[in-house]
C-alpha atoms as a PDB file:
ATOM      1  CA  UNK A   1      -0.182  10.097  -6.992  1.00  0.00           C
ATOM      2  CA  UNK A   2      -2.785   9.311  -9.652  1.00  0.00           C
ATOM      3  CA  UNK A   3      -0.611   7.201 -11.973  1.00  0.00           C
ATOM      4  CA  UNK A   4       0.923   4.643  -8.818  1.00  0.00           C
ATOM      5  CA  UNK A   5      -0.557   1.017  -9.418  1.00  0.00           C
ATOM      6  CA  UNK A   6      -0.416  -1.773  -7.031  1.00  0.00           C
ATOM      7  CA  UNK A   7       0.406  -4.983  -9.344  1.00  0.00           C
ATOM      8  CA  UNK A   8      -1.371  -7.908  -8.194  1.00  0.00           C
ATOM      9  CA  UNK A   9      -1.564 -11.806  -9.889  1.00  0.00           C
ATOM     10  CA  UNK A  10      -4.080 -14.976  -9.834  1.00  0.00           C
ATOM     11  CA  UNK A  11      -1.667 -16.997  -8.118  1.00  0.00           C
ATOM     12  CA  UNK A  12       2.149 -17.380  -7.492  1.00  0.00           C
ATOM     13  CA  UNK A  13       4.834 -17.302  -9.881  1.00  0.00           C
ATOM     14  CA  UNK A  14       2.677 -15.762 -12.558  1.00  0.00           C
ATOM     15  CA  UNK A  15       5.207 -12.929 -13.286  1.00  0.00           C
ATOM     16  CA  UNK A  16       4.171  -9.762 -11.487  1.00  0.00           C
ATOM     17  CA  UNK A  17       7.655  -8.971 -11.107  1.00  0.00           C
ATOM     18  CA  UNK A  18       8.926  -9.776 -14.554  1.00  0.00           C
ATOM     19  CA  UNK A  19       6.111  -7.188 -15.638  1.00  0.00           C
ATOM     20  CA  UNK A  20       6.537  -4.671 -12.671  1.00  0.00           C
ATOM     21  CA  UNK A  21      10.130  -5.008 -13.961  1.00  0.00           C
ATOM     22  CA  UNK A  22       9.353  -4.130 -17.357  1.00  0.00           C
ATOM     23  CA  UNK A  23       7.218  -1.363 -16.714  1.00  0.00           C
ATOM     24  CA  UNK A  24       9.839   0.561 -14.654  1.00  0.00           C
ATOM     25  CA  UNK A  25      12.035  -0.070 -17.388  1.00  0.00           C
ATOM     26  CA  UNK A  26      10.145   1.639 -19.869  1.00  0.00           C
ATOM     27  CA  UNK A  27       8.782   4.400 -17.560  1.00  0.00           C
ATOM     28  CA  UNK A  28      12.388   5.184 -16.855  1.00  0.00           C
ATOM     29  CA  UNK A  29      13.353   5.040 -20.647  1.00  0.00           C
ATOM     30  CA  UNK A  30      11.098   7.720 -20.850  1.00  0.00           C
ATOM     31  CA  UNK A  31      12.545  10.027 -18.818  1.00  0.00           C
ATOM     32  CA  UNK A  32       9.554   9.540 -16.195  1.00  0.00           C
ATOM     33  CA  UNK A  33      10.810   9.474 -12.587  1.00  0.00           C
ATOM     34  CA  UNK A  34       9.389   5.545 -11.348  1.00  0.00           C
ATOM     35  CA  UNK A  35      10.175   3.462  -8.630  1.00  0.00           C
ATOM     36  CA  UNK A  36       9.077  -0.156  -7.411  1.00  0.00           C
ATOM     37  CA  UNK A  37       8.004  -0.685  -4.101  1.00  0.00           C
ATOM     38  CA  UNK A  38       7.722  -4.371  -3.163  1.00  0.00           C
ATOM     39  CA  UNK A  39       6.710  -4.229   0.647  1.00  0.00           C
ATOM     40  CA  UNK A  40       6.778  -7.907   1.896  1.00  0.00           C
ATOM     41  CA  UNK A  41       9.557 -10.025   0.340  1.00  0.00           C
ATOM     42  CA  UNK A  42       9.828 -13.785   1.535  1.00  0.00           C
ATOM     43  CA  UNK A  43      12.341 -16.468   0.688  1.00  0.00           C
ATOM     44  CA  UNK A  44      15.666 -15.076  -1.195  1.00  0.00           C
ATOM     45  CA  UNK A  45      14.091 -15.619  -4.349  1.00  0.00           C
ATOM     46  CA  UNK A  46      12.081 -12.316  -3.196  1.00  0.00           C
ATOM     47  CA  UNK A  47      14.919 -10.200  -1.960  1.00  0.00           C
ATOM     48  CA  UNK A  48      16.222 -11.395  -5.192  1.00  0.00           C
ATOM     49  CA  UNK A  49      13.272  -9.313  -6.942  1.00  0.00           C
ATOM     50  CA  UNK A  50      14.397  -6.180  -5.058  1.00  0.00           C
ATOM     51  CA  UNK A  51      17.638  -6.416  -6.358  1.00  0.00           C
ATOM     52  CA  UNK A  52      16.571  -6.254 -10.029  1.00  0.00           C
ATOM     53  CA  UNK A  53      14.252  -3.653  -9.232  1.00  0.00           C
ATOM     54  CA  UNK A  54      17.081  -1.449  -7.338  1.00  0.00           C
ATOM     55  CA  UNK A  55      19.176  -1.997 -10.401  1.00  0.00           C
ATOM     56  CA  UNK A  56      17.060  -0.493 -12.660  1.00  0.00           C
ATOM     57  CA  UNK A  57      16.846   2.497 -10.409  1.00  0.00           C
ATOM     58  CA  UNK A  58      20.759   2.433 -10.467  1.00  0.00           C
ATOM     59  CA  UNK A  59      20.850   2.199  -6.846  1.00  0.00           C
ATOM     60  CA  UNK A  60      18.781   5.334  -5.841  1.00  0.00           C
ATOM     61  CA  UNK A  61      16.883   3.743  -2.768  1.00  0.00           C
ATOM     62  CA  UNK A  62      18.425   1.326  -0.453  1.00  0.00           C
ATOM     63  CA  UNK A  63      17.386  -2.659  -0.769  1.00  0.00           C
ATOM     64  CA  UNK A  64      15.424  -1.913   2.592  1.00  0.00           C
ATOM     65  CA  UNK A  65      13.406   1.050   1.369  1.00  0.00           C
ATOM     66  CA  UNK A  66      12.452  -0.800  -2.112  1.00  0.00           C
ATOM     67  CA  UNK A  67      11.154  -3.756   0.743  1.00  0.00           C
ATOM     68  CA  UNK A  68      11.006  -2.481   4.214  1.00  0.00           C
ATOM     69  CA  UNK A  69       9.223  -6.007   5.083  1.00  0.00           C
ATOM     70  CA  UNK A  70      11.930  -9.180   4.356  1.00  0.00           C
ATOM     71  CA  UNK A  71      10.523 -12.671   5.821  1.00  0.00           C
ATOM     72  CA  UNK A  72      14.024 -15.558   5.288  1.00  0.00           C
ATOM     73  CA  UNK A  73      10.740 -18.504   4.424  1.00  0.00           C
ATOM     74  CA  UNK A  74       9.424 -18.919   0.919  1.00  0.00           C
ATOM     75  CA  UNK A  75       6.238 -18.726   2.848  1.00  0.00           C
ATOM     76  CA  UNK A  76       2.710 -16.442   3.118  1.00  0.00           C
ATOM     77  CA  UNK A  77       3.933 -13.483   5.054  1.00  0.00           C
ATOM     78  CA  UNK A  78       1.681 -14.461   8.051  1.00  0.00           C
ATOM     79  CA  UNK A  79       2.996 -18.166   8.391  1.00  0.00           C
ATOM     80  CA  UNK A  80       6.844 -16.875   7.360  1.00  0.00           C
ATOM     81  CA  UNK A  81       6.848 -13.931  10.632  1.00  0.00           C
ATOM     82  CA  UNK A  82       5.012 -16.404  12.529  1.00  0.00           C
ATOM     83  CA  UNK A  83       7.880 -19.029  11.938  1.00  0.00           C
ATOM     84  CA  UNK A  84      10.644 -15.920  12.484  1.00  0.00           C
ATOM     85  CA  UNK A  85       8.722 -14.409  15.286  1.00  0.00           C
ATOM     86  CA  UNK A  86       8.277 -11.478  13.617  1.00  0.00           C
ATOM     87  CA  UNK A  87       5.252  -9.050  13.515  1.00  0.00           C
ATOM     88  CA  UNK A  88       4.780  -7.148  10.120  1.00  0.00           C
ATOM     89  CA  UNK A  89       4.883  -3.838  10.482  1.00  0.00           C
ATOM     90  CA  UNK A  90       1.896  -1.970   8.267  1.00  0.00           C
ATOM     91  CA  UNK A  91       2.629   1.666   9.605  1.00  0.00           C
ATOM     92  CA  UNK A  92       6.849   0.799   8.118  1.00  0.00           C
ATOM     93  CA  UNK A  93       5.471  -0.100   5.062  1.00  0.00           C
ATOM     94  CA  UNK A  94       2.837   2.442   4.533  1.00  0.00           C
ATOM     95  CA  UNK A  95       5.489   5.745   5.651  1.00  0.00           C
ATOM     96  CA  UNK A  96       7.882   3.918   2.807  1.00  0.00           C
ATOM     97  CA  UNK A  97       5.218   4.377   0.627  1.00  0.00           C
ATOM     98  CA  UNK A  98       4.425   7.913   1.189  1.00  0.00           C
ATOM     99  CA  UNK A  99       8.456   8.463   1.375  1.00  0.00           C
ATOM    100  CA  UNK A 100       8.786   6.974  -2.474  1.00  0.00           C
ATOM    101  CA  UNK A 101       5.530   8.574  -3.832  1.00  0.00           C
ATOM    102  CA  UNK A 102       6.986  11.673  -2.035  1.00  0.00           C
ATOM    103  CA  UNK A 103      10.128  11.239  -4.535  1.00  0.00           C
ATOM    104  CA  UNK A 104       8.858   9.821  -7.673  1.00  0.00           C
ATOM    105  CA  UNK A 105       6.085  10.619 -10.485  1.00  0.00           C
ATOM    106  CA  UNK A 106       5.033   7.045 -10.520  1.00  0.00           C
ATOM    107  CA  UNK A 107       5.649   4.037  -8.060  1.00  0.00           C
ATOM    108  CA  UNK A 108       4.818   0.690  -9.297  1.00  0.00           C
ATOM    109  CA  UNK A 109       3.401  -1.611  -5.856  1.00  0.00           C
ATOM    110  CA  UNK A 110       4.108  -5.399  -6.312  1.00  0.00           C
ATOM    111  CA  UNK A 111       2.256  -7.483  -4.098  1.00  0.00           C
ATOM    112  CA  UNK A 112       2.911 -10.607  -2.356  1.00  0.00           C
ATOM    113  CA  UNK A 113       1.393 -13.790  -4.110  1.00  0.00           C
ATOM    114  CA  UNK A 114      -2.747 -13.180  -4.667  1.00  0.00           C
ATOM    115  CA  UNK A 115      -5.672 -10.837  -2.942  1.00  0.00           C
ATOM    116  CA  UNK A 116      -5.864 -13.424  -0.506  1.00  0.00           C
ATOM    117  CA  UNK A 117      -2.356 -13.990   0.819  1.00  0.00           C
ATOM    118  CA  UNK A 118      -2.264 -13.453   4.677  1.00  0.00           C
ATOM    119  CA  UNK A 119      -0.430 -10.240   5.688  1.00  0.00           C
ATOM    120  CA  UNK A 120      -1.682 -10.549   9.274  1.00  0.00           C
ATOM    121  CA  UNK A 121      -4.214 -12.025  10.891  1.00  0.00           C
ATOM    122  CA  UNK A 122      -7.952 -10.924   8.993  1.00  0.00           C
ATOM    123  CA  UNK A 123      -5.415  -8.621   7.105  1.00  0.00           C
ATOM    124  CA  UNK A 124      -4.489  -9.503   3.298  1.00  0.00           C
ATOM    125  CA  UNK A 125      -2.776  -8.595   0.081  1.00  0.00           C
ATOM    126  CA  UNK A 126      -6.328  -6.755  -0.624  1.00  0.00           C
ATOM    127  CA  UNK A 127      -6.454  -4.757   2.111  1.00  0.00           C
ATOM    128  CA  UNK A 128      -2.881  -3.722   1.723  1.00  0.00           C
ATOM    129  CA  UNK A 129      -3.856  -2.039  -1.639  1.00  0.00           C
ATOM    130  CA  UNK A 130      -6.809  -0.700  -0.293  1.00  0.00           C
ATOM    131  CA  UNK A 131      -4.782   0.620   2.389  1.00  0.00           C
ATOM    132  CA  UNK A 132      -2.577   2.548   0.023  1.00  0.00           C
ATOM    133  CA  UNK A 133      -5.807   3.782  -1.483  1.00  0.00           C
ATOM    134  CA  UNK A 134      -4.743   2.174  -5.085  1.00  0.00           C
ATOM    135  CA  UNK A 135      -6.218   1.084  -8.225  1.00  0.00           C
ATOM    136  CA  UNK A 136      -4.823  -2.728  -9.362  1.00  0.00           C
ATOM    137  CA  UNK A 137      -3.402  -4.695 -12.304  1.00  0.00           C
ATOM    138  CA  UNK A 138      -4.389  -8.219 -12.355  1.00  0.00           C
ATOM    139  CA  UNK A 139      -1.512 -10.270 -14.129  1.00  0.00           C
ATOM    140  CA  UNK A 140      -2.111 -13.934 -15.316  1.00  0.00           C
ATOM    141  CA  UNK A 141      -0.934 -16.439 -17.319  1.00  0.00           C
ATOM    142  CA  UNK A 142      -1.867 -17.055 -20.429  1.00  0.00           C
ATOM    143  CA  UNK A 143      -2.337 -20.463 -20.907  1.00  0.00           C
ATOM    144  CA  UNK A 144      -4.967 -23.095 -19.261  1.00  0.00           C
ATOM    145  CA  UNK A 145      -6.860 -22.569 -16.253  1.00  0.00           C
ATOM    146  CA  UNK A 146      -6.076 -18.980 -15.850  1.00  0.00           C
ATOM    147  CA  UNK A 147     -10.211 -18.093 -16.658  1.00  0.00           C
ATOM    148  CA  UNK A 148     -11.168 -19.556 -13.652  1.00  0.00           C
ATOM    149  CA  UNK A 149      -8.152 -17.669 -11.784  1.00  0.00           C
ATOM    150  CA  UNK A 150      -8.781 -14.710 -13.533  1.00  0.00           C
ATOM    151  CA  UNK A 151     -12.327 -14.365 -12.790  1.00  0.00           C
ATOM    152  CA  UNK A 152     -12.158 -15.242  -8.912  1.00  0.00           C
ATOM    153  CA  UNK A 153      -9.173 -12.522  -8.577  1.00  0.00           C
ATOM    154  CA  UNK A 154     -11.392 -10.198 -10.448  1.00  0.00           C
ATOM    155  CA  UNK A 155     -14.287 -10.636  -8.106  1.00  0.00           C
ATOM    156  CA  UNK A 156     -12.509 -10.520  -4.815  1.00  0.00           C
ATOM    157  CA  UNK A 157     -10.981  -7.053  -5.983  1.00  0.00           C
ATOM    158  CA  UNK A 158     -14.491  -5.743  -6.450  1.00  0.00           C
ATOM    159  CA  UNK A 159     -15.498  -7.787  -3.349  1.00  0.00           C
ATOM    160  CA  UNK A 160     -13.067  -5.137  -1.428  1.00  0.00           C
ATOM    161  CA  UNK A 161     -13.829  -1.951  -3.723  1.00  0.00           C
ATOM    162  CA  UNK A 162     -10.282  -1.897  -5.141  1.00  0.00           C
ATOM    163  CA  UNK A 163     -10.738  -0.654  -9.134  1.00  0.00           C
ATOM    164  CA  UNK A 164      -9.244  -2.901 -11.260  1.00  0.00           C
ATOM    165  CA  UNK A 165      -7.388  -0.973 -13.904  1.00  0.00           C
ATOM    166  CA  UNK A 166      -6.913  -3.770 -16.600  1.00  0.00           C
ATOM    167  CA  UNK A 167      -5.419  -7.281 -17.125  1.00  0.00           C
ATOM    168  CA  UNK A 168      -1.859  -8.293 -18.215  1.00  0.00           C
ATOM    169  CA  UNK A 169      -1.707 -11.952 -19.385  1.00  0.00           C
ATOM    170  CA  UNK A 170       2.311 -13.232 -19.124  1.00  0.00           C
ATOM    171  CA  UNK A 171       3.813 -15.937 -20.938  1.00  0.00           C
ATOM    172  CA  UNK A 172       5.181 -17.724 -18.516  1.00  0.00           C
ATOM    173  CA  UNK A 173       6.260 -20.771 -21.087  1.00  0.00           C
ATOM    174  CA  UNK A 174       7.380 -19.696 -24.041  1.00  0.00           C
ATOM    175  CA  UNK A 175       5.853 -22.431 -25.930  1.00  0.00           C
ATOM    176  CA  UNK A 176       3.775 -22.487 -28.931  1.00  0.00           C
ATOM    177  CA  UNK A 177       0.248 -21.025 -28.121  1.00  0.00           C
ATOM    178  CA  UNK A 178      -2.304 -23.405 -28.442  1.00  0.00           C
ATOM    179  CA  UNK A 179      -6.373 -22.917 -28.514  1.00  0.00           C
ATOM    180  CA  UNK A 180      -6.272 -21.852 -25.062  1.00  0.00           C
ATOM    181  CA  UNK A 181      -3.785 -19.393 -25.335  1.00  0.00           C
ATOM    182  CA  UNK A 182      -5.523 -18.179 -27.934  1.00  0.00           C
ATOM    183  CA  UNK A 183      -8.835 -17.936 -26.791  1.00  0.00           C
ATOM    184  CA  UNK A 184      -8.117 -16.301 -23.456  1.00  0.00           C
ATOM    185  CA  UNK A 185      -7.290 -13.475 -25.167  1.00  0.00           C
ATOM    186  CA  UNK A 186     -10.039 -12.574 -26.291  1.00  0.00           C
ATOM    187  CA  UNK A 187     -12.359 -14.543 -23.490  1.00  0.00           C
ATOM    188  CA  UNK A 188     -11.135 -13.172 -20.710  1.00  0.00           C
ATOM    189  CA  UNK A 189     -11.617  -9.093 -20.804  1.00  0.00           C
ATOM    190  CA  UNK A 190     -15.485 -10.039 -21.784  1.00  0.00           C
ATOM    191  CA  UNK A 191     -15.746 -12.125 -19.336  1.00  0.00           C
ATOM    192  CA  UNK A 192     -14.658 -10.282 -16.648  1.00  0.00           C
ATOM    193  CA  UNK A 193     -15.997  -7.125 -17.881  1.00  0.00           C
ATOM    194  CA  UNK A 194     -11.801  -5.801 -17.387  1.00  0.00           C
ATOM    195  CA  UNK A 195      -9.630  -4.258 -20.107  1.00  0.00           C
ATOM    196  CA  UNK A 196      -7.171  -6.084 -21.289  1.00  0.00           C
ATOM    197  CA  UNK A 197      -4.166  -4.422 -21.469  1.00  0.00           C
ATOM    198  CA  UNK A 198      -1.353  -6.429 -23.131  1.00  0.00           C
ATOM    199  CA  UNK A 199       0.303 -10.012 -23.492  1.00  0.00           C
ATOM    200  CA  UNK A 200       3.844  -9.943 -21.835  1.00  0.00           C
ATOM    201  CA  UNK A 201       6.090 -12.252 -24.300  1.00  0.00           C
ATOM    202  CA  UNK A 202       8.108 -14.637 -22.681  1.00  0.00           C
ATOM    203  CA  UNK A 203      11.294 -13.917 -20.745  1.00  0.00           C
ATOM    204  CA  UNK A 204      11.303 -10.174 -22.816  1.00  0.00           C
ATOM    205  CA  UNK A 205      11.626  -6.331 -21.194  1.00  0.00           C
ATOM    206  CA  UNK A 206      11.772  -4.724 -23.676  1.00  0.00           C
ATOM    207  CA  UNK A 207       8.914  -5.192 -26.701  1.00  0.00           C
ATOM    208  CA  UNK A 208       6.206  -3.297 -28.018  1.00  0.00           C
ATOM    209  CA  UNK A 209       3.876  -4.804 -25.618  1.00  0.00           C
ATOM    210  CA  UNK A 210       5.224  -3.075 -22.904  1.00  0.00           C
ATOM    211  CA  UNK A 211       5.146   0.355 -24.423  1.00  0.00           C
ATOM    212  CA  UNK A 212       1.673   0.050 -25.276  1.00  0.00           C
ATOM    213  CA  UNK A 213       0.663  -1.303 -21.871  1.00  0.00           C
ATOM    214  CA  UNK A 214       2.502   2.194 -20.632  1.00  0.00           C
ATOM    215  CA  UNK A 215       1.244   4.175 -23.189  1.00  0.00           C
ATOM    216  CA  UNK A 216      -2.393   3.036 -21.776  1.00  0.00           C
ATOM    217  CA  UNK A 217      -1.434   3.387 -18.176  1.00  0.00           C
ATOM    218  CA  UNK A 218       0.347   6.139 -17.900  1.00  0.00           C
ATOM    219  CA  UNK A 219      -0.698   8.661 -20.612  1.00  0.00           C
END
């Protein structure tokens, strides 16, 4: 489908799933038919995602169709099935895929961690969206350091021929923006030559942010 997305992020715990989260909501306040897909879950804090993500979708797909892949460590998927003795399954995930895009106008693809997060062995987050043939959203934090990040997730996308749809930079503190903050807003689409498509307030689903992030996603 033209309008799925895979959402990826510069690092861990940068809030792909608060946005991917968001998104749906709005999509589905819409009236659009949308669905999250998060393939690989580790740890409980990611089955924990799926649960949110199922509840939005008032229970229309089963926990293990939202995230045919769950890994018990907090781990990269490689090291977490190693440790369970587990081999990831890439055909399971990608006949999930083709069952929810099958079902649904749009289906929002979070990914595990960064590009470079270990799926299998020589196989990564990247390859996974390239895989499932789909364009990316890079989300990032707002405040210091996240050039740097930003930039080097930016590259390796290109690096693998995924298109890069646009940034999303999250507030992931809440506290008062200072220079940085301020400046990577308007530093970091020139730099990396990417749209930016919003700032995700803190802790908040539903704000005008997120409607015009949709609005230039999805229209």
């Amino acid at each position: 489908m033209p309008y799925n997305l895979f959402i990826t992020g510069t690092d861990t715990a940068v809030g792909k799933t608060h946005v991917t989260a968001s998104l749906l909501t709005e999509l589905r306040r819409r009236g659009i038919a949308a669905a999250a897909f998060k393939p690989i879950a580790c740890g409980t804090g990611g089955r924990h995602d799926v649960e949110i993500y199922a509840a939005i979708m008032n229970h229309e797909q089963s926990l293990d169709i939202i995230n045919p892949i769950y890994l018990r460590h907090p781990l990269a998927p490689s090291v977490a099935a190693k440790l369970e003795r587990k081999q990831i399954d890439l055909r399971k995930i990608l006949q999930t895929y083709q069952h929810l895009s099958a079902n649904y106008s749009v289906v929002l693809v979070e990914g595990a961690g960064g590009l470079l997060v270990p799926i299998r062995q020589n196989y990564f987050v990247a390859d996974l969206a390239k895989s499932l043939k789909l364009p990316i959203v890079i989300v990032a934090r707002l405040g210091i350091g996240t050039i740097n990040h930003t930039l080097l997730t930016v590259h390796q996308a290109r690096a693998h021929g995924l298109k890069v749809r646009g940034l999303i930079l999250n507030d992931t503190s809440g506290s008062q923006r200072g220079l940085a903050e301020k400046t990577n807003i308007r530093v970091l689409p020139e730099l990396c030559k990417v749209p930016l498509l919003g700032v995700m307030p803190h802790g908040k689903k539903f704000h005008p942010s997120t409607r015009r992030i949709c609005a230039q996603l999805f229209s």
